[in-house]
C-alpha atoms as a PDB file:
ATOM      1  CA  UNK A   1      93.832 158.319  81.262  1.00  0.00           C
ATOM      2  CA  UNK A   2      96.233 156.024  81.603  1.00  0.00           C
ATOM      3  CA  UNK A   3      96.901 152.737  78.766  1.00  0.00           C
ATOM      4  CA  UNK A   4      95.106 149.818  79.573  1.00  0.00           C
ATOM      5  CA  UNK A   5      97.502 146.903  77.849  1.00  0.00           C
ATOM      6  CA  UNK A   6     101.330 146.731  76.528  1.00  0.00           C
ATOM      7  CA  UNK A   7     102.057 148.824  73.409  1.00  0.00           C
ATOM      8  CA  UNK A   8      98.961 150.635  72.919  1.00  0.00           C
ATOM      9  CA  UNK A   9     100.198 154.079  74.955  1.00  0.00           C
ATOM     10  CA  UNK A  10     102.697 156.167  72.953  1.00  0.00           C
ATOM     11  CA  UNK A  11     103.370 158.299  76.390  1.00  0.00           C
ATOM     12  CA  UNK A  12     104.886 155.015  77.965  1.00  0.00           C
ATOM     13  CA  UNK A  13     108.356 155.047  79.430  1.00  0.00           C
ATOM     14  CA  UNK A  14     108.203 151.597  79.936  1.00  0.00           C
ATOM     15  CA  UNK A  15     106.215 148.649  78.214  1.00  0.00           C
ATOM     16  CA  UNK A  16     106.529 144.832  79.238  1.00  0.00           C
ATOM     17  CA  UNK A  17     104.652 142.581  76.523  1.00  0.00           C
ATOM     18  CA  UNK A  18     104.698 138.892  76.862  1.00  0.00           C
ATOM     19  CA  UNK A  19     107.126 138.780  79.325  1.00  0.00           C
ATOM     20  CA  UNK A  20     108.039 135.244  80.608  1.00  0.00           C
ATOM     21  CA  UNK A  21     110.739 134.125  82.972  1.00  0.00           C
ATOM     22  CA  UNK A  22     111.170 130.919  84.683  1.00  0.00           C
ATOM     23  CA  UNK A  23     113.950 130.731  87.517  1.00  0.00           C
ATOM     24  CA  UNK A  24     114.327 126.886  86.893  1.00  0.00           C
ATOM     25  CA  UNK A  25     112.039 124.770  84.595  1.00  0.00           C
ATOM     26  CA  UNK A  26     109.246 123.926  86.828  1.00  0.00           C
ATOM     27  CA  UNK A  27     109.533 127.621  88.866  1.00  0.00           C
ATOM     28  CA  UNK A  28     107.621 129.678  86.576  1.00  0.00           C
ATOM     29  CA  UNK A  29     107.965 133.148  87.957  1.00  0.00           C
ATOM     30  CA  UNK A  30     106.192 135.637  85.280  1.00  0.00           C
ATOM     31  CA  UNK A  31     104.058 133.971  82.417  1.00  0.00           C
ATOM     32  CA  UNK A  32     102.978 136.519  80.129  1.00  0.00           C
ATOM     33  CA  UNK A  33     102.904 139.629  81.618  1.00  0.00           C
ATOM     34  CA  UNK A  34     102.019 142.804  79.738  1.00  0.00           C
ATOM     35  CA  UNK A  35     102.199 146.428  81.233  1.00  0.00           C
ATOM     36  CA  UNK A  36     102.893 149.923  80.411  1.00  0.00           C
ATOM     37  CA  UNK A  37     104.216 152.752  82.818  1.00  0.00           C
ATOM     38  CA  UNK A  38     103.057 156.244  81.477  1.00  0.00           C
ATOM     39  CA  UNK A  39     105.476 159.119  81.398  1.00  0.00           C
ATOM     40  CA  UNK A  40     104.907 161.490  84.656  1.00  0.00           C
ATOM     41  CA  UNK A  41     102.953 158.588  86.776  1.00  0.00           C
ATOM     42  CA  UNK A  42     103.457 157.269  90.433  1.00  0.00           C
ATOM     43  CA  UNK A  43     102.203 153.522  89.174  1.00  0.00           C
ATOM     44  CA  UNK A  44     101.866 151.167  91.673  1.00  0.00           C
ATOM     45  CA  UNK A  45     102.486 147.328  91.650  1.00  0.00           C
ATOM     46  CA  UNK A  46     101.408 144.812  94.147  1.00  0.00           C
ATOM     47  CA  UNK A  47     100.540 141.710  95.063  1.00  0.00           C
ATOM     48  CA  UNK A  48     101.565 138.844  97.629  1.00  0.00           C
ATOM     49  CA  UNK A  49     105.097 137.926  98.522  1.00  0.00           C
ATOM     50  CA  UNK A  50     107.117 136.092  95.904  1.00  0.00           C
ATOM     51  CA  UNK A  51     104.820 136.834  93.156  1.00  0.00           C
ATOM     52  CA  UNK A  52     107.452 138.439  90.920  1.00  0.00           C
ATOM     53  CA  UNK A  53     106.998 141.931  91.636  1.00  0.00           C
ATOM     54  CA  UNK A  54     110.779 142.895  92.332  1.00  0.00           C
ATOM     55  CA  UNK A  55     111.769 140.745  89.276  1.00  0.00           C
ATOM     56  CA  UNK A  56     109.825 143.067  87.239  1.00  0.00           C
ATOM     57  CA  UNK A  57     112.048 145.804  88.509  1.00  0.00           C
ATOM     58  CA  UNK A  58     115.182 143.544  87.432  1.00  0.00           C
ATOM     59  CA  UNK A  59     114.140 143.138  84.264  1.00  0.00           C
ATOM     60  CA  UNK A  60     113.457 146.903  83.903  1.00  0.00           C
ATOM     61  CA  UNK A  61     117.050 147.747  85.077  1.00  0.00           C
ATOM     62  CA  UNK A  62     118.728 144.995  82.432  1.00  0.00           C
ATOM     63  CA  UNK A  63     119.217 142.942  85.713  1.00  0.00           C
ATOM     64  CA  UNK A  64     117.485 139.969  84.396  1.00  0.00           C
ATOM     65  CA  UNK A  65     116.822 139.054  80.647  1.00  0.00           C
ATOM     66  CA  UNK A  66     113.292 137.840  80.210  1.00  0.00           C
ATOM     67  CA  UNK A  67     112.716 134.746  77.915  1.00  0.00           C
ATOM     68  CA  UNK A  68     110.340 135.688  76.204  1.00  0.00           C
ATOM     69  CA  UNK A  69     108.638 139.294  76.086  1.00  0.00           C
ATOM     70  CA  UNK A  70     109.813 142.633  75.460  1.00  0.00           C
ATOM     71  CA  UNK A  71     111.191 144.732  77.725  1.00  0.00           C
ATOM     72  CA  UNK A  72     111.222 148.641  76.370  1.00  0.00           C
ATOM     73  CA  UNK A  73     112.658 151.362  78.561  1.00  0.00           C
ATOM     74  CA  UNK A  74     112.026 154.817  76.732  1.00  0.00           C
ATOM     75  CA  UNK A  75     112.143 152.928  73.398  1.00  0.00           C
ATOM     76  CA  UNK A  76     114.984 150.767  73.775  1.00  0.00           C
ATOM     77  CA  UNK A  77     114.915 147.287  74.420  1.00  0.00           C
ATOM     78  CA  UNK A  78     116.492 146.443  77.529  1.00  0.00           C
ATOM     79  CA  UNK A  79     117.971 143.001  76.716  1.00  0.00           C
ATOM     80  CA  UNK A  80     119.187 143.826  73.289  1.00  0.00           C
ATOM     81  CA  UNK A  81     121.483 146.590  74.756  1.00  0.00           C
ATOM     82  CA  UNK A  82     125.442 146.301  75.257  1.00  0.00           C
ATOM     83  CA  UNK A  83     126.733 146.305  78.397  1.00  0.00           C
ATOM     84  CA  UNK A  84     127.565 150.306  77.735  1.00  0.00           C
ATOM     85  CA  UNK A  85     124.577 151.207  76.787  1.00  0.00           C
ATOM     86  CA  UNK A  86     122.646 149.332  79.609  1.00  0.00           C
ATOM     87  CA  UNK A  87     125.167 151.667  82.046  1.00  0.00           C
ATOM     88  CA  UNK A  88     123.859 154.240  80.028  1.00  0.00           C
ATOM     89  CA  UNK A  89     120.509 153.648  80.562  1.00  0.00           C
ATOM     90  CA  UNK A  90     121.013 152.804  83.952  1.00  0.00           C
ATOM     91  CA  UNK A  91     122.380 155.910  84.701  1.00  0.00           C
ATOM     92  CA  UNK A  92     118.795 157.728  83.789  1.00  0.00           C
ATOM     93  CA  UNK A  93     117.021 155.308  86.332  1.00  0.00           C
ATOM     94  CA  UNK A  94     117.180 155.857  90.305  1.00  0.00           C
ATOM     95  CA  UNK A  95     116.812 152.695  92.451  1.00  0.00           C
ATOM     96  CA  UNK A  96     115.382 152.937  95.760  1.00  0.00           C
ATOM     97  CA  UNK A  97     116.216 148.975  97.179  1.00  0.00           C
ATOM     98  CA  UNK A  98     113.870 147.580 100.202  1.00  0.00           C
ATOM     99  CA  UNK A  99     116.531 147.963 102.803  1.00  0.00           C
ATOM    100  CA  UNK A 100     117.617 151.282 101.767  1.00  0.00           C
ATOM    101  CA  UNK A 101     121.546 149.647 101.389  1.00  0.00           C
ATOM    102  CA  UNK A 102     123.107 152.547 102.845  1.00  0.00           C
ATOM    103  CA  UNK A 103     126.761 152.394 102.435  1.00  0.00           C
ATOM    104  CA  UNK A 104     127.471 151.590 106.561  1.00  0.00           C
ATOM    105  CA  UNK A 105     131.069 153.268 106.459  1.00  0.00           C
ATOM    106  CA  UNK A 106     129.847 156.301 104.717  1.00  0.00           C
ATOM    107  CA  UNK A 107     128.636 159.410 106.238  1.00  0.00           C
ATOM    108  CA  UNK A 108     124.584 160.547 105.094  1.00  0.00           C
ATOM    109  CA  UNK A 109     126.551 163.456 103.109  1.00  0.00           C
ATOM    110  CA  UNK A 110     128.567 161.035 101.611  1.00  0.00           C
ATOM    111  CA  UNK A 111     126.105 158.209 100.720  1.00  0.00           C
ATOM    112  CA  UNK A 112     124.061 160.980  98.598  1.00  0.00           C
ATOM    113  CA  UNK A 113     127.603 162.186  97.174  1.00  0.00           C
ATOM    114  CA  UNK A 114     128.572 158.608  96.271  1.00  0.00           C
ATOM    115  CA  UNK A 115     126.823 158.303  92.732  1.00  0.00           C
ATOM    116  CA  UNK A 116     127.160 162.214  91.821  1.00  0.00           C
ATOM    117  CA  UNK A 117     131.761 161.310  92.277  1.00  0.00           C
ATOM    118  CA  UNK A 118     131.033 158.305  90.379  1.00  0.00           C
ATOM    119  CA  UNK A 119     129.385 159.624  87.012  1.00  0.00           C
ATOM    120  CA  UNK A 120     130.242 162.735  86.675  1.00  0.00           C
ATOM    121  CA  UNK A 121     133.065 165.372  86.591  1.00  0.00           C
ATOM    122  CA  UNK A 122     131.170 167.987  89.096  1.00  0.00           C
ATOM    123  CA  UNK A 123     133.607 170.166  90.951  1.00  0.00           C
ATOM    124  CA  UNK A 124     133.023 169.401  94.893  1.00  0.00           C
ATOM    125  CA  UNK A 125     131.765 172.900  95.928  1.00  0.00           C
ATOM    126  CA  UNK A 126     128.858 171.870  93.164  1.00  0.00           C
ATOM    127  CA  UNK A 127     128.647 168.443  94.325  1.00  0.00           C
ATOM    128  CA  UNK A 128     128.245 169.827  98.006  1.00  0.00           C
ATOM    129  CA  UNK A 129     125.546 172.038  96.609  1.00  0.00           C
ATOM    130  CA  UNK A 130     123.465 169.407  95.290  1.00  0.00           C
ATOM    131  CA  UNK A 131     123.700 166.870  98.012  1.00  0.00           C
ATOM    132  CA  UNK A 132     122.543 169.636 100.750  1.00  0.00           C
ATOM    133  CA  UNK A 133     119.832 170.350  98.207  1.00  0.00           C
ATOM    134  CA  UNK A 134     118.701 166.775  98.111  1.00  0.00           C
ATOM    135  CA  UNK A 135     119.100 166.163 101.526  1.00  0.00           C
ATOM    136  CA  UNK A 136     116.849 169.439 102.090  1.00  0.00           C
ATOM    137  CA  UNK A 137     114.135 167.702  99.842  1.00  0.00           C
ATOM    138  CA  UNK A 138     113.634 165.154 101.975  1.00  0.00           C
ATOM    139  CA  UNK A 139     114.073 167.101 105.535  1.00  0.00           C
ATOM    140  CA  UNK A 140     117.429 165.576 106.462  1.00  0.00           C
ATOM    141  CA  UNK A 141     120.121 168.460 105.630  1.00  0.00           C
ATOM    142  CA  UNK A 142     120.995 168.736 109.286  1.00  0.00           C
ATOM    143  CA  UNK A 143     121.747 165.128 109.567  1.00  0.00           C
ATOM    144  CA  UNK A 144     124.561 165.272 106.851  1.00  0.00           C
ATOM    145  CA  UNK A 145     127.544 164.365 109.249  1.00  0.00           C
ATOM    146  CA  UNK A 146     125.675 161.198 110.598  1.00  0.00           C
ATOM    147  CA  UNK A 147     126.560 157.510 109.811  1.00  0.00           C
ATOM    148  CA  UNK A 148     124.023 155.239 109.043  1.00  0.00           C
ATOM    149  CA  UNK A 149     123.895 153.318 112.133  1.00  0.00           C
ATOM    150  CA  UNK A 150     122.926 156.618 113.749  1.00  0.00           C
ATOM    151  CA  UNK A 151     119.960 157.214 111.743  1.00  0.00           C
ATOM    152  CA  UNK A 152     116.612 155.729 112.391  1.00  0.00           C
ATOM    153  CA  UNK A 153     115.122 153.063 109.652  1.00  0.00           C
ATOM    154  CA  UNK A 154     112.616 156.379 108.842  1.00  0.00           C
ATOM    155  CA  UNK A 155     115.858 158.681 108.178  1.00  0.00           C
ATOM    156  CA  UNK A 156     117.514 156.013 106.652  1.00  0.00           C
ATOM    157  CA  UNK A 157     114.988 155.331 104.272  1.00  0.00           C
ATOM    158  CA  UNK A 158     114.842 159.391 103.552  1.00  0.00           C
ATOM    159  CA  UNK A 159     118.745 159.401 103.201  1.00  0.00           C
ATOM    160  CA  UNK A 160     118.235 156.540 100.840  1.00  0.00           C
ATOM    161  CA  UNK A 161     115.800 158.783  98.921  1.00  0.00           C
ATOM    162  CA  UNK A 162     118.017 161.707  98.673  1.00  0.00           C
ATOM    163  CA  UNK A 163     121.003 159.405  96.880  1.00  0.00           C
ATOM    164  CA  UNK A 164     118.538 157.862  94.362  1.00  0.00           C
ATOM    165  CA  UNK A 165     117.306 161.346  93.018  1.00  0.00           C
ATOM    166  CA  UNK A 166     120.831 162.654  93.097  1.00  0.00           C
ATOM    167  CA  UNK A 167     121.529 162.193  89.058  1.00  0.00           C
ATOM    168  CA  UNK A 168     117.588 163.738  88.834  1.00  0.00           C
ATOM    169  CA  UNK A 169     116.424 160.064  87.400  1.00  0.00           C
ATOM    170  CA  UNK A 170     114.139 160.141  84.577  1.00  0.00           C
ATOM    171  CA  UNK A 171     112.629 156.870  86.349  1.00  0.00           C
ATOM    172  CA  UNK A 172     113.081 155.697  89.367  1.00  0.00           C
ATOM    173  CA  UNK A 173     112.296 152.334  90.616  1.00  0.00           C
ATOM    174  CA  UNK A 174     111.194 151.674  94.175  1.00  0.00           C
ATOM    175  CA  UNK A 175     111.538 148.181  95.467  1.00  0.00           C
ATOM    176  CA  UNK A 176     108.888 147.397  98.907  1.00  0.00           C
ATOM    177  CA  UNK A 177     109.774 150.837 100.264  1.00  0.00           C
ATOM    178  CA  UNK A 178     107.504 151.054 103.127  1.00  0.00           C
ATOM    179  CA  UNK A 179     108.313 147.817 104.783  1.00  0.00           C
ATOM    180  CA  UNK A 180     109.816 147.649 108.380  1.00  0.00           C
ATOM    181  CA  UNK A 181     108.404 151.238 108.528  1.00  0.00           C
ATOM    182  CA  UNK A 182     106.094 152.834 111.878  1.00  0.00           C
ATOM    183  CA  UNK A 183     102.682 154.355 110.416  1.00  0.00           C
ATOM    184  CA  UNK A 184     104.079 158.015 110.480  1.00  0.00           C
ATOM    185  CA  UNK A 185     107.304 156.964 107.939  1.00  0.00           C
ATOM    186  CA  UNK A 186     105.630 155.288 106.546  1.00  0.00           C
ATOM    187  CA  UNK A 187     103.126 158.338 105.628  1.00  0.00           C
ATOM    188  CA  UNK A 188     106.388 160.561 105.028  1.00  0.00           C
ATOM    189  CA  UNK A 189     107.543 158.364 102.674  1.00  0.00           C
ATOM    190  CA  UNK A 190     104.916 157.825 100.466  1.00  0.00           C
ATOM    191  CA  UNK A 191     104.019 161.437 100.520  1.00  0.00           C
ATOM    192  CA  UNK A 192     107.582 161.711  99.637  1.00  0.00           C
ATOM    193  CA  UNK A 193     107.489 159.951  96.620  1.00  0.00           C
ATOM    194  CA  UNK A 194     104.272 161.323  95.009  1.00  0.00           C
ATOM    195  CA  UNK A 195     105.641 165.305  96.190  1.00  0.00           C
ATOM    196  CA  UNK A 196     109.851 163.943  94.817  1.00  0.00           C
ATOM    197  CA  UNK A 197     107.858 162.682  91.414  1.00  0.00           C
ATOM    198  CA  UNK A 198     106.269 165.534  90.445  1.00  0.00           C
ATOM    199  CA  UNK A 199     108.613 167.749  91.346  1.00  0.00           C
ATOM    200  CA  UNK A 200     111.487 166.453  89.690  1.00  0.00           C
ATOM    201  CA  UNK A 201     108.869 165.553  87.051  1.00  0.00           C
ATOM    202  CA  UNK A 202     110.052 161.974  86.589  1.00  0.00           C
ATOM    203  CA  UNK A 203     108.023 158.891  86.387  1.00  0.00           C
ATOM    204  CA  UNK A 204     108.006 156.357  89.610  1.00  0.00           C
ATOM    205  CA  UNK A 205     107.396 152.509  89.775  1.00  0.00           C
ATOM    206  CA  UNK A 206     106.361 151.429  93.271  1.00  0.00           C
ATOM    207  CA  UNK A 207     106.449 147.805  94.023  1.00  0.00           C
ATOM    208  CA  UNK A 208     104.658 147.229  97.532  1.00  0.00           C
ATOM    209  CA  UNK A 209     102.234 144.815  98.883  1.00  0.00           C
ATOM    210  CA  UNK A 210     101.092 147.696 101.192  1.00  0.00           C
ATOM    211  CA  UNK A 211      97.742 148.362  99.821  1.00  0.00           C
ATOM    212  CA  UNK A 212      96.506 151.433 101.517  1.00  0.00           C
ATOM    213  CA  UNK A 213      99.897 153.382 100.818  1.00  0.00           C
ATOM    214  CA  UNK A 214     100.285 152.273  97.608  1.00  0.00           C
ATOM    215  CA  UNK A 215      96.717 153.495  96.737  1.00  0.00           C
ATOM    216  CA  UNK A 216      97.136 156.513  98.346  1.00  0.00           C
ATOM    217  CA  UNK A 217     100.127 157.768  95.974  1.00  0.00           C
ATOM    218  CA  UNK A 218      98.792 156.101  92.531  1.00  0.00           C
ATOM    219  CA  UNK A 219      97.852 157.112  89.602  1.00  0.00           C
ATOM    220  CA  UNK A 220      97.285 153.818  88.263  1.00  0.00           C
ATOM    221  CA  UNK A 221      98.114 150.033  89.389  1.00  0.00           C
ATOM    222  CA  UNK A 222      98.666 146.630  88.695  1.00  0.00           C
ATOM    223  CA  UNK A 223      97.797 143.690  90.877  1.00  0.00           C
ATOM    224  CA  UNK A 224     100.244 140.508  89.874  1.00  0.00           C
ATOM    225  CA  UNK A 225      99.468 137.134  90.665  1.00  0.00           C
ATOM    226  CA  UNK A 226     100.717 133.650  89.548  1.00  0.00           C
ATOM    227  CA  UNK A 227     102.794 135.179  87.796  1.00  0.00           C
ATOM    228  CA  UNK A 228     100.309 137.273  85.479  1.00  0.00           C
ATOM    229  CA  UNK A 229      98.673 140.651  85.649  1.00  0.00           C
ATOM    230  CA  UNK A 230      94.895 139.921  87.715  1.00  0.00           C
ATOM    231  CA  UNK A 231      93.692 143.108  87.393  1.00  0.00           C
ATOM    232  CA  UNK A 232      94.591 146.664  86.448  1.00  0.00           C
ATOM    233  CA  UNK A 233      93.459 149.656  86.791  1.00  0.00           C
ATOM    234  CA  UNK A 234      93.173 153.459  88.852  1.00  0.00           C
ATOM    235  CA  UNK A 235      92.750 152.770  92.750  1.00  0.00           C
ATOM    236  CA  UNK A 236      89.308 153.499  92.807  1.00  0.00           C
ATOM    237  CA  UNK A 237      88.658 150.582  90.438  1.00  0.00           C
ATOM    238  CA  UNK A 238      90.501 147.817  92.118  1.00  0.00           C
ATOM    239  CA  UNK A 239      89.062 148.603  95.513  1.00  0.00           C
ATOM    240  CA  UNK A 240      85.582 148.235  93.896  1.00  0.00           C
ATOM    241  CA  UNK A 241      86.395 145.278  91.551  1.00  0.00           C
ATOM    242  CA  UNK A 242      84.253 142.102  91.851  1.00  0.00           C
ATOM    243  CA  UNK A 243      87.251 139.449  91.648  1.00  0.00           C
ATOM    244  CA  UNK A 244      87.114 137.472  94.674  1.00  0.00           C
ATOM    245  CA  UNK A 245      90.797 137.338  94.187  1.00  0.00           C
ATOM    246  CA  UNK A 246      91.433 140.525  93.828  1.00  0.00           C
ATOM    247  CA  UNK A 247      89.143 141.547  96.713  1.00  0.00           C
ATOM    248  CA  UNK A 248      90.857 139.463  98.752  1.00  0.00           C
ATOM    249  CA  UNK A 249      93.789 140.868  98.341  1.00  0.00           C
ATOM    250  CA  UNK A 250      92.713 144.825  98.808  1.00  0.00           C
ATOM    251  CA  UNK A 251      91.050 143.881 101.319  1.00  0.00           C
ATOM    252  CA  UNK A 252      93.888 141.913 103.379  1.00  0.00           C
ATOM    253  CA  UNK A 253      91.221 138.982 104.246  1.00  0.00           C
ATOM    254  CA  UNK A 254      92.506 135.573 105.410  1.00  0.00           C
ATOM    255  CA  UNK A 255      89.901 133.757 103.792  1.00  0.00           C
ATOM    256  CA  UNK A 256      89.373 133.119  99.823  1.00  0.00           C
ATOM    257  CA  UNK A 257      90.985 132.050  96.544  1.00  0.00           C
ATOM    258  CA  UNK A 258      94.295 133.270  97.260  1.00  0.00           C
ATOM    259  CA  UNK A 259      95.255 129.968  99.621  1.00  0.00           C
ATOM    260  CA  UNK A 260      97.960 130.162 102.613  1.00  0.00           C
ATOM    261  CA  UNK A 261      99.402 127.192 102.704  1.00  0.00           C
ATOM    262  CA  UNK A 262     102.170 126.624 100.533  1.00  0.00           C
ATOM    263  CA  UNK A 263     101.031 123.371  97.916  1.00  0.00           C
ATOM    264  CA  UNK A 264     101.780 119.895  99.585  1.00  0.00           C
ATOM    265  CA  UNK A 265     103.760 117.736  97.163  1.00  0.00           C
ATOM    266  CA  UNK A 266     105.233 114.563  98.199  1.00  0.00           C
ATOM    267  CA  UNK A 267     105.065 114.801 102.002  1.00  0.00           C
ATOM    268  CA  UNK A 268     103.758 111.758 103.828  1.00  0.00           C
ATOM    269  CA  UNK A 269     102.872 110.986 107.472  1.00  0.00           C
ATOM    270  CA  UNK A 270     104.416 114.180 108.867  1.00  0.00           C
ATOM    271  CA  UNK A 271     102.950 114.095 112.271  1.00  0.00           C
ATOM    272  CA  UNK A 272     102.998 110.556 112.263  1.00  0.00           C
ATOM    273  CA  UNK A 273     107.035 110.060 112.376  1.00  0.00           C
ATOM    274  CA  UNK A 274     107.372 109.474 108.660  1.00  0.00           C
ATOM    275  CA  UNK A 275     109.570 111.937 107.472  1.00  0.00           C
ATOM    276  CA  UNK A 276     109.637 114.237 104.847  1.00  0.00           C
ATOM    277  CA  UNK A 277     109.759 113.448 101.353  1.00  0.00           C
END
């Protein structure tokens, strides 16, 4: 069973407690957010667009410092770190980013390669080994000699995956990885990152606001909203919670608590010629 709240799990790879981080004084983006990630876990966190779920995953990799909070990667806390030891760290994590950010004038082969020539001193028969191996794990190793622009967003998104498990992460962070997807990626990938987790027994944070796939690959999830956690728990549990908020947003309805309409603030006579203010 997984930790309920921030600093109570000794099996967590990661624990945010009291995190706060405001963009600009009045732009409040996370006010007091507390969460573990447990060691071995596909954990899962959603919530609506621009709630603050990808700055979570900056603040993980040392990308953003919080304010206030802790931020503890395996024990070490991430904004206390020098800038060697971040790298260090860093170098432990895999990053799977929305758009996949294939390098466009690099071959599939050589995107996975990429990292592998960068941080370490392989030999290139090995390194050639290990990128047909990861390009196997994902279904791709015939499509090695293809450039990016040849590969469909699906394939992309699998090439992607090969050159984030390349350095065999410890953690790896994915950031909205089924968006822009058809319903048949989007079932390969999130069967490929439950089957890549527990192979390479590492532990995975997915950040989606794609309910069903999320939930379909969790152990455990959080749901964020204004900026704090709104509920927590194993899938089963937030699709049977009684928040109206929460329900709302499982349950994709158009209608409740969660408004849709950005908040009007000093707007006057818009359809009546008189400007905006």
């Amino acid at each position: 069973m997984l930790s309920s709240s921030a600093g109570e799990n000794d099996n967590a790879i990661v624990t945010l407690a009291g995190v706060e981080l405001a963009f600009e004084p009045e732009r409040e983006v996370l006010s007091g957010i507390n969460l573990t990630i447990e060691r071995g876990s596909v954990t899962v966190i959603m919530g609506p667009s621009g709630c603050g779920k990808s700055t979570l995953l900056n603040l993980i990799g040392g990308r953003l410092l919080p304010d206030r909070g802790q931020v503890l990667v395996d024990g070490e806390s991430v904004p206390e770190l020098s800038r060697s030891e971040l790298f260090a760290l860093r170098r432990r994590m895999g990053m799977m980013f929305q758009s996949g950010a294939l390098l466009t004038d690099l071959s599939a082969f050589e995107n996975v390669a990429f990292p592998l020539r960068e941080h370490t001193d392989l030999s290139e028969p090995l390194i050639r080994n290990i990128v047909l191996m990861k390009l196997e794990m994902v279904g791709l190793r015939g499509a090695r000699d293809l450039m990016p622009s040849e590969l469909s967003g699906g394939m992309a998104r699998r090439v992607a995956f090969a050159r984030t498990i390349a350095l065999d992460p410890e953690l790896i962070l994915y950031d909205e990885p089924f968006t822009g997807l058809d319903p048949i990626s989007m079932g390969v990938t999130a069967k490929l990152i439950r089957d890549l987790n527990d192979v390479l027994g590492a532990t995975s944070v997915v950040v989606t606001h794609d309910v069903p796939q999320g939930c379909s690959i969790a152990d455990y999830g959080y749901l964020i909203g204004e900026g704090k956690v709104v509920e927590q728990g194993v899938p089963e549990a937030l699709y049977q919670t009684k928040s109206e908020e929460v329900r709302q947003f499982m349950e994709g309805l158009p209608d409740g608590p969660v408004p849709f309409h950005y908040p009007v603030s000093g707007i006057r006579n818009d359809f009546l010629g008189g400007g905006v203010r």
